[in-house]
Protein backbone atom coordinates (compact mmCIF):
# COMPACT_ATOMS: atom_id res chain seq x y z
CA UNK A 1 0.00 0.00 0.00
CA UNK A 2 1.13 3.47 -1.24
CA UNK A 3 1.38 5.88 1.51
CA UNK A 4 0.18 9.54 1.44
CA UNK A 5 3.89 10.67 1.79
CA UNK A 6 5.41 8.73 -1.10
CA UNK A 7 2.14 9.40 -3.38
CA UNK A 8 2.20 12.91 -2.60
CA UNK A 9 5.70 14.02 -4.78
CA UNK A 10 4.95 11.70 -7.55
CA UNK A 11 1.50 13.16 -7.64
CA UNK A 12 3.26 16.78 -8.09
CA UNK A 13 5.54 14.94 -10.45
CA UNK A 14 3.09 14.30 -12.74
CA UNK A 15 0.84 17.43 -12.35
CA UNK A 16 4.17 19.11 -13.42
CA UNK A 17 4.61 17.27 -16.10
CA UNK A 18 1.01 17.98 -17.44
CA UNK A 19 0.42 21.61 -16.51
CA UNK A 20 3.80 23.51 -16.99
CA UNK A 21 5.60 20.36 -19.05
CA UNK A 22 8.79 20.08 -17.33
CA UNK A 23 10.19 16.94 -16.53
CA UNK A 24 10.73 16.63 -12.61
CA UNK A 25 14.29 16.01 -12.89
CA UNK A 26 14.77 19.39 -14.97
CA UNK A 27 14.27 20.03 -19.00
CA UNK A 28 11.29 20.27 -21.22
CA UNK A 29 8.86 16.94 -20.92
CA UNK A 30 7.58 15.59 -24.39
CA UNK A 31 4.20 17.56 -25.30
CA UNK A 32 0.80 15.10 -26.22
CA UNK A 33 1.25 14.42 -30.12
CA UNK A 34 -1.29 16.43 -31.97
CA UNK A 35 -3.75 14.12 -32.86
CA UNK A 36 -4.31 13.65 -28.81
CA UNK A 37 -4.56 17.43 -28.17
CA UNK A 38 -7.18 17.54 -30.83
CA UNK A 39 -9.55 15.11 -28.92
CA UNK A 40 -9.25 16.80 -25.83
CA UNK A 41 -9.91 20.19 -27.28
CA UNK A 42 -12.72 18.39 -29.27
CA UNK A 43 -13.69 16.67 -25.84
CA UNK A 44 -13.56 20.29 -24.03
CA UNK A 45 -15.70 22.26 -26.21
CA UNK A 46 -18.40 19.55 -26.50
CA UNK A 47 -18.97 19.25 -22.92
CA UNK A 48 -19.42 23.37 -23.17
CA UNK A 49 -22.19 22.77 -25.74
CA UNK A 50 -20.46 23.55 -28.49
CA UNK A 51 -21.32 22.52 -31.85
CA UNK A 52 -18.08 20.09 -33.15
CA UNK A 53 -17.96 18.73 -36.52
CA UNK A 54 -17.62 15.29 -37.61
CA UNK A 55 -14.68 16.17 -39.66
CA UNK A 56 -12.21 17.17 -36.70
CA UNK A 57 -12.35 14.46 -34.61
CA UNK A 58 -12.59 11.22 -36.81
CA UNK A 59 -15.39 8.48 -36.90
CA UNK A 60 -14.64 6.60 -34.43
CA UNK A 61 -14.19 9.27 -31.65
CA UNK A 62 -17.67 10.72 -33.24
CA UNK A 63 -19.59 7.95 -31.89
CA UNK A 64 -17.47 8.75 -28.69
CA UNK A 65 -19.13 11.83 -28.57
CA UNK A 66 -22.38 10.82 -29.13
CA UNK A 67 -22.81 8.17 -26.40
CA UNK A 68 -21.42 10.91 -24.13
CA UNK A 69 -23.57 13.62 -25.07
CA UNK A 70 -25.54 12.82 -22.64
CA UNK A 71 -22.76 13.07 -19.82
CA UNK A 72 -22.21 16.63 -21.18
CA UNK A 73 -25.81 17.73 -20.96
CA UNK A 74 -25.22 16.94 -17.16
CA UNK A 75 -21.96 18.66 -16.57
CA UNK A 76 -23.07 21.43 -17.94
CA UNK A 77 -26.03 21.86 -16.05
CA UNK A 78 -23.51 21.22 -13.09
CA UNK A 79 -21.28 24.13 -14.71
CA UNK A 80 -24.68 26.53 -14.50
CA UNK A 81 -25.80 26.25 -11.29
CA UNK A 82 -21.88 26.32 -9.80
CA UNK A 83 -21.12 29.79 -12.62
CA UNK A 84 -21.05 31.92 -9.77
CA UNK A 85 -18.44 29.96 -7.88
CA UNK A 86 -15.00 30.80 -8.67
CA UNK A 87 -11.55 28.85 -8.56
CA UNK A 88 -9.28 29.77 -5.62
CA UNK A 89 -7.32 31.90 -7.72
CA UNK A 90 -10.26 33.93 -9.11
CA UNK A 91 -11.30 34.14 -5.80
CA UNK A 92 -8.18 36.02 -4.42
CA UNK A 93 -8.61 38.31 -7.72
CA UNK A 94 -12.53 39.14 -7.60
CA UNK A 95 -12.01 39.67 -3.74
CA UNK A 96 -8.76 42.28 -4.44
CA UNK A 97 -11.58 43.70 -6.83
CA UNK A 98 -14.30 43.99 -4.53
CA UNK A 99 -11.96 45.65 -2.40
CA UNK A 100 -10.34 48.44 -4.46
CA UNK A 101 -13.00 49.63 -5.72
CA UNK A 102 -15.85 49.51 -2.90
CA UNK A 103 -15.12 53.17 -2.50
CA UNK A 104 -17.20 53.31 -5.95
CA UNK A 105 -20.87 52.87 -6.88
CA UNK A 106 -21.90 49.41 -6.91
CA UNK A 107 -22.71 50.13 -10.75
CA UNK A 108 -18.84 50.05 -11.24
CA UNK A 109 -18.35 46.87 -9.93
CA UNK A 110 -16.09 44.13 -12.18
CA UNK A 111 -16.78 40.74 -12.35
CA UNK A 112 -14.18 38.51 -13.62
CA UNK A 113 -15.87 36.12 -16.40
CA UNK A 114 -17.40 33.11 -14.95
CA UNK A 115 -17.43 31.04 -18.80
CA UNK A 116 -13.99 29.41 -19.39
CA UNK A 117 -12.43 26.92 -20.74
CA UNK A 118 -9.59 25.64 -18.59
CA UNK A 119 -6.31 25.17 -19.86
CA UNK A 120 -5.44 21.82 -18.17
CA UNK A 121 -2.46 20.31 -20.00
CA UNK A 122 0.33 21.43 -21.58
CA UNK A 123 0.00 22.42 -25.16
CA UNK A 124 -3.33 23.27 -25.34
CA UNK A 125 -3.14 26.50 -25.88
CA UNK A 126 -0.48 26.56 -28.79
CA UNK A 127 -3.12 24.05 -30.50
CA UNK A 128 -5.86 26.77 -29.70
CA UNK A 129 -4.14 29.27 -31.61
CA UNK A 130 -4.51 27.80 -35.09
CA UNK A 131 -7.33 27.11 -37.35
CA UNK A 132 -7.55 23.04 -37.03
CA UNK A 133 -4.54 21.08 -38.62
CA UNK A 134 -3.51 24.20 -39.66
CA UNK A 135 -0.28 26.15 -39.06
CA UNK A 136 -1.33 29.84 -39.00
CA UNK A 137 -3.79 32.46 -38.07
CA UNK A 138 -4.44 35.37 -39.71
CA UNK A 139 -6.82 38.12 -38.02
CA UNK A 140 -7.25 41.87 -37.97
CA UNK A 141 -5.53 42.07 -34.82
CA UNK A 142 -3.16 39.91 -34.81
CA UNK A 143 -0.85 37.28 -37.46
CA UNK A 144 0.35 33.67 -35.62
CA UNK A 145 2.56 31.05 -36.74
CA UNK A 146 3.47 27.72 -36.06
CA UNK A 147 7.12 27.16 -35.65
CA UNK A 148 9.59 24.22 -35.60
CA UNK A 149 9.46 21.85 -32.16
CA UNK A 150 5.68 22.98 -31.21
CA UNK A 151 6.98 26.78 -30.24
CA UNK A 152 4.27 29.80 -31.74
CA UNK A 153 5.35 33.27 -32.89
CA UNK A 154 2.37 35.38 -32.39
CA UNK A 155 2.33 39.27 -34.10
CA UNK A 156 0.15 41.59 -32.57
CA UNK A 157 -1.06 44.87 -34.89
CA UNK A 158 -0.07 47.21 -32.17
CA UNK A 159 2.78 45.21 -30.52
CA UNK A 160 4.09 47.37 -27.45
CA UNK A 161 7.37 46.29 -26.31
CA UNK A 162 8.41 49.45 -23.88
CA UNK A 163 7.17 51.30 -21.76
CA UNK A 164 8.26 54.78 -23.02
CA UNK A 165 5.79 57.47 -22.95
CA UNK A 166 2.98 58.74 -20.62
CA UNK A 167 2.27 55.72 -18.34
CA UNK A 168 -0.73 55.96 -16.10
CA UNK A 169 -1.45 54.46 -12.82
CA UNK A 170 -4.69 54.05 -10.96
CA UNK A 171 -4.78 55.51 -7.64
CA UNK A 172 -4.78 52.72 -5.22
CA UNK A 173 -2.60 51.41 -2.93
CA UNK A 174 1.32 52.52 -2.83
CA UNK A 175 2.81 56.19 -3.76
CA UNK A 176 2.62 56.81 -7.06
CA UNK A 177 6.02 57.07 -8.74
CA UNK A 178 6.32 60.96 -9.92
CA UNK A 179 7.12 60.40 -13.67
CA UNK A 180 3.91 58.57 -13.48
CA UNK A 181 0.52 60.21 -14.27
CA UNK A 182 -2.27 58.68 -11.32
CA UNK A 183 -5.47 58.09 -13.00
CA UNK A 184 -9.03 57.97 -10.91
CA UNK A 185 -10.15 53.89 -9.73
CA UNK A 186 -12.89 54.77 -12.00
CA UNK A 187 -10.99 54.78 -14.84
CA UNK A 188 -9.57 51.67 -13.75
CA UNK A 189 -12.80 49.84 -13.43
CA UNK A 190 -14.50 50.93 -16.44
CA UNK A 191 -11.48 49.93 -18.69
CA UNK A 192 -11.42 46.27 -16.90
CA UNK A 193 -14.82 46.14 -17.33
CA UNK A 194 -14.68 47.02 -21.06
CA UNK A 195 -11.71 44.78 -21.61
CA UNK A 196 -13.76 41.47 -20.04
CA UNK A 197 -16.60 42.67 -23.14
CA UNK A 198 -14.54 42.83 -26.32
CA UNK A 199 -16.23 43.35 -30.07
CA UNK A 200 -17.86 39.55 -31.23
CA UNK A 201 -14.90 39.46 -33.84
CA UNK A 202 -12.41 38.58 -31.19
CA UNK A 203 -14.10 36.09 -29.25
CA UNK A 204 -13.46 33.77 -31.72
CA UNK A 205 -11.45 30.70 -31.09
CA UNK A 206 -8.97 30.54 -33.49
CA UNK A 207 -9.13 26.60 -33.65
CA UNK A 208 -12.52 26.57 -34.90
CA UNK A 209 -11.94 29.76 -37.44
CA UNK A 210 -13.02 27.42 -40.12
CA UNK A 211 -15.74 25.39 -38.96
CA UNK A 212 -19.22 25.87 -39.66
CA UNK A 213 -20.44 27.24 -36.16
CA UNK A 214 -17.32 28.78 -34.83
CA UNK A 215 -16.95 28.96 -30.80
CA UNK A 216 -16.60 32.28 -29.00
CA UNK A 217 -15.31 32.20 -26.02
C-alpha cells in the first residue's frame, strides 16, 4: 500500500509534467502528439455545448461523442448552477476587486468572467491558436505562426514592447512614482470592465476559425 507521503511528490511529479511540461528532474517533458490534443480540445468544447464537426475528430471518436452527449448535458447543467463559484485563484482576484474599488458605486463593480475553458495540459493552448490542422492564423488584430518543435510566434497589430511614454497608474494602494501620471479607480474599473466585453470578432477561437459554427469564447 502506497502511503500519502510517497504518493504525494509523484502526484506533483506528474501534475508538473502535465500543466507547466517540465520533466521533474529538470528540462522540457515531451508535449501530447497532436492528434491527442485535438480530442481533448474536441472533448472540451463539447462538454461546453459547443457545436463540433464530424470532420475534426474522426469516426470513431464521433460515436465517442455521441454516447457521451448525454454526460455533457449533465456537466453542464452542473457548470450553470456552480457559474457563480469561482476557482481559488479567481477568488483572491474578484475579492482584491471587490476591495479596491468599494469606495465606488456598486454600478462600477467588475466581475471577472465566470465562462472558461480551462487550460489543463500542456500544449493546449499553442493548438488553440490555429485554425484546425492548420499552421497559421491570420486576423485583424493579430498574425500567428506555427514554428519548428511545437513553439508559436504570435504578431500583434499594435505590438508594445516598452514602456516609453505617458504611463498611467490608478490611484490605489502605494505612492505613485512621480514620472507617473495617477489616473481615478474609475478609470480603472470601467477599462477592466470594457476589456472582459470585447467586439464579437475577437471572441473567436482561433481553432474553430473554419468550422461551420465557430466557438466564442
Amino acid at each position: 500500500m502506497t502511503s500519502t507521503t510517497e504518493a504525494g511528490p509523484k502526484a506533483m511529479d506528474s501534475d508538473l509534467v502535465r500543466y507547466v511540461g517540465l520533466n521533474p528532474e529538470g528540462g522540457q517533458a515531451a508535449v501530447m502528439d497532436r492528434e491527442g490534443l485535438r480530442k481533448v480540445i474536441a472533448t472540451k468544447l463539447a462538454a461546453k455545448g459547443f457545436e463540433v464537426p464530424q470532420d475534426s475528430i474522426g469516426s470513431d471518436d464521433g460515436h465517442w461523442m455521441e454516447v457521451a452527449s448525454d454526460l455533457f448535458r449533465v456537466y453542464r447543467e452542473q457548470s450553470r448552477l456552480l457559474e457563480s463559484h469561482l476557482c481559488p485563484v479567481d477568488q483572491r482576484i474578484q475579492a482584491f476587486l471587490d476591495d479596491a474599488l468599494s469606495t465606488l458605486d456598486k454600478a462600477e463593480a467588475v466581475h471577472l468572467p465566470n465562462q472558461t475553458l480551462n487550460m489543463d495540459r500542456y500544449g493546449l493552448a499553442r493548438e488553440l491558436s490555429f485554425p484546425s490542422s492548420e499552421n497559421e492564423y491570420h486576423s485583424e488584430e493579430i498574425h500567428s505562426y506555427r514554428l519548428d518543435k511545437g513553439a508559436v510566434l504570435h504578431n500583434p497589430l499594435n505590438d508594445k514592447r516598452t514602456t516609453k511614454g505617458v504611463f498611467h497608474v490608478a490611484d490605489y494602494g502605494l505612492p505613485i512614482p512621480a514620472d507617473k501620471i495617477p489616473v481615478p479607480l474609475i478609470t480603472y474599473a470601467r477599462l477592466l470592465k470594457t476589456a472582459f466585453q470585447p467586439p464579437t470578432n475577437l471572441n473567436t477561437l482561433p481553432y474553430t476559425q473554419k468550422w461551420e459554427s465557430p466557438a466564442d469564447t
